[in-house]
Protein backbone atom coordinates (compact mmCIF):
# COMPACT_ATOMS: atom_id res chain seq x y z
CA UNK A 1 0.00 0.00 0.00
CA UNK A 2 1.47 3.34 -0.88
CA UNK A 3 2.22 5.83 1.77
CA UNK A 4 -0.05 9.17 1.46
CA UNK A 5 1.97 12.24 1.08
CA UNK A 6 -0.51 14.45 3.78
CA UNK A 7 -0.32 17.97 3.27
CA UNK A 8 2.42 19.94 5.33
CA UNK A 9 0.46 22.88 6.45
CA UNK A 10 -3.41 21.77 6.31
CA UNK A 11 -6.48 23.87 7.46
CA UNK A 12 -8.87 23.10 9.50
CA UNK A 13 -11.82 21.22 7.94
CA UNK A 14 -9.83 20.43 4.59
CA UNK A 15 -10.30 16.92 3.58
CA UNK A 16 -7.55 14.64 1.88
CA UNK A 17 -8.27 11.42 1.14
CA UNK A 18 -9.82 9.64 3.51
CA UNK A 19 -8.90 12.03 6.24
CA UNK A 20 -9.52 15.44 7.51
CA UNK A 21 -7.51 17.80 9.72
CA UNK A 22 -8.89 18.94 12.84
CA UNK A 23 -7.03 22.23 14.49
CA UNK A 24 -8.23 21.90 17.84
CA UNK A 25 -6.35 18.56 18.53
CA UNK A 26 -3.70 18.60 15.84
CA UNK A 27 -4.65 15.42 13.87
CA UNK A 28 -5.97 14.13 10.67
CA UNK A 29 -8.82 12.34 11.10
CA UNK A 30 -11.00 9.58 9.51
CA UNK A 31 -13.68 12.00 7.21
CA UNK A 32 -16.82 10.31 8.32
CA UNK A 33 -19.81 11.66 6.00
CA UNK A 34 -23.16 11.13 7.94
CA UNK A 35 -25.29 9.04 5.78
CA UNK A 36 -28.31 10.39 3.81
CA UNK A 37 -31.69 10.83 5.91
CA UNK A 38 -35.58 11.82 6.04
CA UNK A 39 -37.33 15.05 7.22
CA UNK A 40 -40.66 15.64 7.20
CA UNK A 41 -41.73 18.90 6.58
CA UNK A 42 -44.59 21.61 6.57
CA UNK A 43 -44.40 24.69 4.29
CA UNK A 44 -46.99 27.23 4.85
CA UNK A 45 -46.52 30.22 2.40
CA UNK A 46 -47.87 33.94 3.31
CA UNK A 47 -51.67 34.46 3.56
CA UNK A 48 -53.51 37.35 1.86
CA UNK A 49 -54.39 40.63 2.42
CA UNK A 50 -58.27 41.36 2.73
CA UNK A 51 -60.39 43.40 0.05
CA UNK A 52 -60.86 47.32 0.89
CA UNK A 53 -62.66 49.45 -0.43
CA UNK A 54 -61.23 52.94 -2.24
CA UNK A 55 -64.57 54.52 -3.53
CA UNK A 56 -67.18 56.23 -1.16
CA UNK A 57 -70.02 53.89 -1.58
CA UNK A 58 -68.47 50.83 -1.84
CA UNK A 59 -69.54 47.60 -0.03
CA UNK A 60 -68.15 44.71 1.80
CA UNK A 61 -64.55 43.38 0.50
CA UNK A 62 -63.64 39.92 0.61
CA UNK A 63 -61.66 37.98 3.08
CA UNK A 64 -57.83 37.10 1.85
CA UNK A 65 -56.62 33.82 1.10
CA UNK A 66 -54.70 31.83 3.49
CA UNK A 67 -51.65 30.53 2.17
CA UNK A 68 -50.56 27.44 0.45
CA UNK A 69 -49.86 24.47 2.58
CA UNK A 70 -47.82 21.17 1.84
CA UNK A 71 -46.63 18.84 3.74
CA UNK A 72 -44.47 15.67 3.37
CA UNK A 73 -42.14 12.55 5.18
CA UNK A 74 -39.85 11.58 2.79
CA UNK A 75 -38.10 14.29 1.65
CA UNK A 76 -34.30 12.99 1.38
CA UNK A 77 -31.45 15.23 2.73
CA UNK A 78 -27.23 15.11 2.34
CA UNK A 79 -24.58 15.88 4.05
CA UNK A 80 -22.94 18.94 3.30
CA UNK A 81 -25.34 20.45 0.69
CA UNK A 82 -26.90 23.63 1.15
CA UNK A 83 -31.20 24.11 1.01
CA UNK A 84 -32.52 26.98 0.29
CA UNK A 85 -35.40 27.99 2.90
CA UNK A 86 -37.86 30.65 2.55
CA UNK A 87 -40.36 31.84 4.94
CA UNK A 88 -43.56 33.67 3.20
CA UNK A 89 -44.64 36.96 4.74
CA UNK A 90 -48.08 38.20 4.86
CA UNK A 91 -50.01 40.25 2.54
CA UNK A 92 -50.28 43.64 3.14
CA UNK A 93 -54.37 44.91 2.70
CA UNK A 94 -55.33 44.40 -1.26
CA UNK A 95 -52.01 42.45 -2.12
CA UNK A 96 -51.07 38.46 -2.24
CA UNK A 97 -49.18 36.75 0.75
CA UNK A 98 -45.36 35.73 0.04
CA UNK A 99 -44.50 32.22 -1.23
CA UNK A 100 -42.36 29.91 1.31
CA UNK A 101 -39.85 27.67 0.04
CA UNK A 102 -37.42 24.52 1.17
CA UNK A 103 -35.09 23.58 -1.47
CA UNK A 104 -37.65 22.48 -4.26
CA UNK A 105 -40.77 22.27 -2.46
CA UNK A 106 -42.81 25.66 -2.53
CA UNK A 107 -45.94 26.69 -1.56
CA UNK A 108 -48.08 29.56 -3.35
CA UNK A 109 -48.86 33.01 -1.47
CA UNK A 110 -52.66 33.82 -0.50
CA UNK A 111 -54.63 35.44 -3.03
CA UNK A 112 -55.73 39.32 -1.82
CA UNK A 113 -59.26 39.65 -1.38
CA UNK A 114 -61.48 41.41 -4.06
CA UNK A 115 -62.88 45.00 -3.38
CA UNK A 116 -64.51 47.62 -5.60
CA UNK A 117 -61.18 48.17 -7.51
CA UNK A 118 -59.43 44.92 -8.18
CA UNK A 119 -60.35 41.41 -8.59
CA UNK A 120 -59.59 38.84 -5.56
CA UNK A 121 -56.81 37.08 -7.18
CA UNK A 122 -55.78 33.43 -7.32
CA UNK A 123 -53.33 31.81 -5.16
CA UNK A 124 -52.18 28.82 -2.96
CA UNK A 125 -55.85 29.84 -1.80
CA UNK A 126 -57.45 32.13 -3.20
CA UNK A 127 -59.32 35.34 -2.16
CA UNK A 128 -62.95 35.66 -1.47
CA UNK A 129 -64.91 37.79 -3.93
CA UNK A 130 -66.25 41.02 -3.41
CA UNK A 131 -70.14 42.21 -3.41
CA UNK A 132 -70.16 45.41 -5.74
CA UNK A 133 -67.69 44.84 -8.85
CA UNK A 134 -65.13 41.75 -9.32
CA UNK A 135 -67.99 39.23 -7.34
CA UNK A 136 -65.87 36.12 -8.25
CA UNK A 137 -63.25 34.48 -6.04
CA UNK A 138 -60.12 33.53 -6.77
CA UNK A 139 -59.06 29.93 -7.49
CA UNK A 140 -56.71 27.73 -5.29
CA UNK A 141 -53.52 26.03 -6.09
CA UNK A 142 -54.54 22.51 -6.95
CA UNK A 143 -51.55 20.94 -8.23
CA UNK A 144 -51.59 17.86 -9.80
CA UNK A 145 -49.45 16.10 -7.27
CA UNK A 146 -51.46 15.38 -4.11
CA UNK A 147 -51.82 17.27 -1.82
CA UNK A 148 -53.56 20.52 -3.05
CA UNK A 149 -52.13 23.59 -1.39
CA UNK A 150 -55.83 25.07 -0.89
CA UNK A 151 -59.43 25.97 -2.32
CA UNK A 152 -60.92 28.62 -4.12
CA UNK A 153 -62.48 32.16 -2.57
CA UNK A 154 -66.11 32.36 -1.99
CA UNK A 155 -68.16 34.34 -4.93
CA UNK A 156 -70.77 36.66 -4.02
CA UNK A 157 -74.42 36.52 -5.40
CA UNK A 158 -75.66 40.45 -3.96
CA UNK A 159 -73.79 41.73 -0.85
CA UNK A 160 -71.56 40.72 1.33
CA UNK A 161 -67.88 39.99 0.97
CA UNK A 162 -67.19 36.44 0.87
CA UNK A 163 -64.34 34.50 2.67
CA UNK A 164 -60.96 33.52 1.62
CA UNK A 165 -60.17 29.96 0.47
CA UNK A 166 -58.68 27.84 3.58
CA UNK A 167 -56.31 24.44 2.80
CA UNK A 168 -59.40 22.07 3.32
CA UNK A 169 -61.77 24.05 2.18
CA UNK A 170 -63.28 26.88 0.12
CA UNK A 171 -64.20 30.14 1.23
CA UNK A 172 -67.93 30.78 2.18
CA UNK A 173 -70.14 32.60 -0.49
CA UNK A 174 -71.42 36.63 0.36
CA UNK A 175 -74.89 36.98 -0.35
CA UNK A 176 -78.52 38.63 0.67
CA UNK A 177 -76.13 41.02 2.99
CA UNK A 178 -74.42 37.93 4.74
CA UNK A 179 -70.92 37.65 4.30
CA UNK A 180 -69.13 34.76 3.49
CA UNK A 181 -66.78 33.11 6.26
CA UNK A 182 -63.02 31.83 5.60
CA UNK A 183 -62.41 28.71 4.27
CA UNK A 184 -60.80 26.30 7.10
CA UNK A 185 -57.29 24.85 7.24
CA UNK A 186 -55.94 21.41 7.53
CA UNK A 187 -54.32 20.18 10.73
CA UNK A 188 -50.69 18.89 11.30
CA UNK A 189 -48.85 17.25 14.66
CA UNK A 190 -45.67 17.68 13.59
CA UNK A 191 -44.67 19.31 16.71
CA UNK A 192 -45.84 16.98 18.49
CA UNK A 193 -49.67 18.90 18.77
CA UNK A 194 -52.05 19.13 16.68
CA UNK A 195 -52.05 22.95 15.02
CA UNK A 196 -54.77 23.59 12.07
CA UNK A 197 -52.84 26.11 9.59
CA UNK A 198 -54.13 28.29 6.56
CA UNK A 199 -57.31 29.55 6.95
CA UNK A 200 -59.29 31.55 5.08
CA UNK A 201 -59.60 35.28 5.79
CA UNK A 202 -63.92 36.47 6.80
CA UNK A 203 -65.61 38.12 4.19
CA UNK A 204 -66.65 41.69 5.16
CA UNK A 205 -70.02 42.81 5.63
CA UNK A 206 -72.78 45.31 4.39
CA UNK A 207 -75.43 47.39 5.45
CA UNK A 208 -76.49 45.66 8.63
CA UNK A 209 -74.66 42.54 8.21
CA UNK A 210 -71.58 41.47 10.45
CA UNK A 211 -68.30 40.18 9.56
CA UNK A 212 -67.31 37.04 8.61
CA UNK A 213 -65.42 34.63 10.48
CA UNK A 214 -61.95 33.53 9.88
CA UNK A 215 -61.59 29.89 8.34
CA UNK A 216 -60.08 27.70 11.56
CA UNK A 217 -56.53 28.42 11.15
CA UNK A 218 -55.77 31.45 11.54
CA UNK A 219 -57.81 33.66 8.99
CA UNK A 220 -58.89 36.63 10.28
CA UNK A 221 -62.64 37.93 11.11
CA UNK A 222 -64.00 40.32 8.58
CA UNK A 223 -65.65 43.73 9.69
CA UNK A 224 -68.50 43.79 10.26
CA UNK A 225 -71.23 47.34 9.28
CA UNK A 226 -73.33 46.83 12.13
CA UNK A 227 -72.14 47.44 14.78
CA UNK A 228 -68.98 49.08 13.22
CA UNK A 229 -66.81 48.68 16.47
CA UNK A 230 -66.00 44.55 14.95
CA UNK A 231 -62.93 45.73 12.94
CA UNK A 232 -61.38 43.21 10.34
CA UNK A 233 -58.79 41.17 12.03
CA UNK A 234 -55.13 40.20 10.04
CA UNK A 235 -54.43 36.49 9.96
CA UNK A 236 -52.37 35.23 12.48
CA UNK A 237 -48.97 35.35 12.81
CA UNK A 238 -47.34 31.66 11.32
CA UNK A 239 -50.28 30.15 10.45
CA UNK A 240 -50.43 31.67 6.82
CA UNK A 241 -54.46 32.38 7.62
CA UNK A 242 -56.02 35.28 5.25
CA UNK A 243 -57.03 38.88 6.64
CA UNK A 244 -60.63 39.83 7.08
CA UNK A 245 -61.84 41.88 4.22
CA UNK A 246 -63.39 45.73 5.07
CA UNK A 247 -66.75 46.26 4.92
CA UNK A 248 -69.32 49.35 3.21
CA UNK A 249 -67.22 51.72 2.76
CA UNK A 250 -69.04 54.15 4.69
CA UNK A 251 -69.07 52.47 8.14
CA UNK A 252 -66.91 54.24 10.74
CA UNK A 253 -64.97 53.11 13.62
CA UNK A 254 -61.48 51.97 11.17
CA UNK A 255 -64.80 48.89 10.05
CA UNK A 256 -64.23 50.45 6.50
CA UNK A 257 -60.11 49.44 6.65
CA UNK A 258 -59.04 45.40 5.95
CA UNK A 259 -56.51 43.64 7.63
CA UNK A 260 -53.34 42.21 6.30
CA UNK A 261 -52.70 37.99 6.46
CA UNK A 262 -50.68 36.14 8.36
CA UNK A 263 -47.04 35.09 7.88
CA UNK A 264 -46.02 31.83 6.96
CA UNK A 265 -44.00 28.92 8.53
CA UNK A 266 -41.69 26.13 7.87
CA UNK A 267 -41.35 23.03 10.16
CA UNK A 268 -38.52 19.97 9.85
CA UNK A 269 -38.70 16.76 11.78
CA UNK A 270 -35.91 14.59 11.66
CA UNK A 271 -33.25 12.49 13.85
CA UNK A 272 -31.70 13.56 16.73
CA UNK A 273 -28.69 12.90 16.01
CA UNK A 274 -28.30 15.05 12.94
CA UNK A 275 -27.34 18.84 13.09
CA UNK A 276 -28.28 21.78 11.31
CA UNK A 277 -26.30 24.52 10.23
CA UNK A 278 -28.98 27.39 10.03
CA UNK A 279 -27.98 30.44 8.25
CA UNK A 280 -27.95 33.71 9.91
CA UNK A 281 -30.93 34.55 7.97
CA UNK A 282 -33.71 32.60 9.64
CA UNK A 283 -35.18 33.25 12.77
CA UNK A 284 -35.88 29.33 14.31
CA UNK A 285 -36.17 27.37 17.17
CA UNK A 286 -35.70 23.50 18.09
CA UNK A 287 -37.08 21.33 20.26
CA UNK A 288 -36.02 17.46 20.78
CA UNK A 289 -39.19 14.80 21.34
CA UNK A 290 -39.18 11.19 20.70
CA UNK A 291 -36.30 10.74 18.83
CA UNK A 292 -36.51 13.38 17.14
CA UNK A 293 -35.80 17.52 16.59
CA UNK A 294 -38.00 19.63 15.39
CA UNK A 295 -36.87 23.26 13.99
CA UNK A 296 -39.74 25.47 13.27
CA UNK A 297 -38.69 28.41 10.99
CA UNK A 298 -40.84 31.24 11.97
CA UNK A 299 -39.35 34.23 9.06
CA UNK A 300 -36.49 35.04 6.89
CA UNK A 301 -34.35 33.78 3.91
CA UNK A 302 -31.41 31.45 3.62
CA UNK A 303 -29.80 28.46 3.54
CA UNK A 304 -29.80 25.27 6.18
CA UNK A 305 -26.73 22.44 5.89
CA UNK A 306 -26.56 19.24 7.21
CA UNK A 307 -23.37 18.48 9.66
C-alpha cells in the first residue's frame, strides 16, 4: 500500500483522502460523512391581504386567502449540501401573501381579497370575492401532485364579501347582505400537537350585516357594518391564515379598513442525532421529542446544511 503524502500545512476542515484535519487537537482524522436521511416537513406560504374598499359607496370586501400548505415525510437530505429555505410573509391589505420555500418544495402566497377596484386574485388559496364589482373568487392552487395547497375564494351573489379559500376548504359565499366566512385549514402534529394552519380570511359585511369569520386556522374575522366597532382582524402570525376583508365603505370606527394575512412557517422533523447549520438569515427554534428535533422556521431567507 502506498504511503499518502498528507499535506504539510493543512487547514482546519480540509479533507484529503480519507482524512480530515482537525485544528483543535492537531490530527488528521477519519472524514466520516453522515449518511443520507428523512425530514418531514410543513411549508406554509404567506396568507392574503383582505379586500378594501377605495370609492365612497363601496360595499363589503372579501376575506384574503390563506396561504398554500404542503406537507411531506420523505423528503431525502445530504450531508454537506446547502437548502434553500424561505419563509412567506403576509399580505399587506389588497395584495397576495409571500410564497415559502425549502429547497424544491414551494408553496403559493394567498390570493388578496377582491374589493370595488381589483379582482380577488388566485393563489395557494385564493381570495374571497367582493359584493359590488369583481364578485368572483379567486381559485386555489390545486396541483396535480397530491396534496392541493388550498381551495378557491367564496363568490358573491348580492352583498356581502365572501371568505378567503382555507387548505381544506373553500371560502364561504357573500350573499342577501351575509358575508361569506373563511375557508378552514388542515391540521398537522408535527410538533408533536395538533395545530390547524391556513385559513381563510372572513368576508366583510354590508349594510347591517356582520363580519365574517376567519376559516379555523388562523384567517382573520372580517368587519363587520353593524355594529362598526367589529374591525377586520389580520391572519395570524405563522399560520399563513387570510385577513378579514373591510366592509361598506361608509361604516366608521377603522370597520371600512381590511386587515393584512398572516405570515407563513416552515417546520422539519428529523433524527436527533443530525445537526443543522442554520444560516444567519432565519429566525428558528428546536425542540427534541421522541427521537426526534424539530426546527420550526418562523421568518427570513437562507440556507440550512446538514453536519
Amino acid at each position: 500500500m502506498a504511503e499518502l503524502d498528507f499535506p504539510d500545512s493543512p487547514t482546519d476542515g480540509q479533507v484529503f483522502d480519507l482524512w480530515k484535519w482537525t485544528d483543535s487537537v492537531s490530527v488528521w482524522d477519519w472524514n466520516v460523512v453522515p449518511a443520507p436521511f428523512d425530514v418531514e416537513y410543513v411549508v406554509v406560504a404567506g396568507g392574503g391581504g383582505g379586500g378594501q374598499a377605495i370609492a365612497s359607496n363601496a360595499q363589503g370586501r372579501g376575506g384574503g386567502g390563506a396561504g398554500g400548505y404542503r406537507f411531506g415525510a420523505s423528503k431525502t437530505l445530504f450531508a454537506s449540501t446547502p437548502y434553500t429555505l424561505t419563509v412567506g410573509a403576509g399580505g399587506a391589505v389588497n395584495s397576495d401573501g409571500i410564497a415559502s420555500q425549502f429547497d424544491d418544495i414551494s408553496s403559493a402566497g394567498g390570493g388578496r381579497g377582491g374589493s370595488d377596484h381589483q379582482a380577488a386574485n388566485s393563489g395557494g388559496s385564493g381570495g374571497g370575492g367582493a359584493d359590488f364589482n369583481f364578485k368572483t373568487g379567486g381559485a386555489g392552487n390545486v396541483p396535480s401532485v397530491s396534496p392541493a395547497q388550498g381551495f378557491s375564494g367564496g363568490t358573491t351573489s348580492v352583498d356581502g364579501g365572501s371568505g378567503g379559500g382555507g387548505a381544506s376548504a373553500v371560502g364561504g359565499n357573500g350573499g342577501s347582505g351575509i358575508p361569506g366566512n373563511g375557508g378552514a385549514g388542515s391540521a398537522s402534529s408535527i410538533t408533536g400537537v395538533s395545530v390547524t394552519y391556513a385559513g381563510g380570511g372572513g368576508g366583510g359585511g354590508n349594510n347591517n350585516s356582520g363580519g365574517g369569520l376567519g376559516g379555523v386556522g388562523g384567517g382573520g374575522r372580517g368587519a363587520s357594518y353593524s355594529p362598526t366597532t367589529i374591525v377586520a382582524v389580520a391572519g395570524t402570525a405563522n399560520t399563513g391564515g387570510g385577513g378579514g376583508g373591510s366592509a361598506y365603505s361608509t361604516a366608521s370606527g377603522g370597520a371600512n379598513l381590511a386587515a393584512a394575512g398572516g405570515s407563513g412557517v416552515v417546520i422539519l422533523k428529523y433524527p436527533d442525532t443530525v445537526s443543522l447549520t442554520i444560516g444567519a438569515g432565519l429566525t428558528s427554534s428546536t425542540t427534541t421529542s421522541g427521537g426526534y428535533k424539530i426546527t420550526t422556521f418562523t421568518a427570513g431567507t437562507d440556507t440550512i446544511t446538514v453536519g
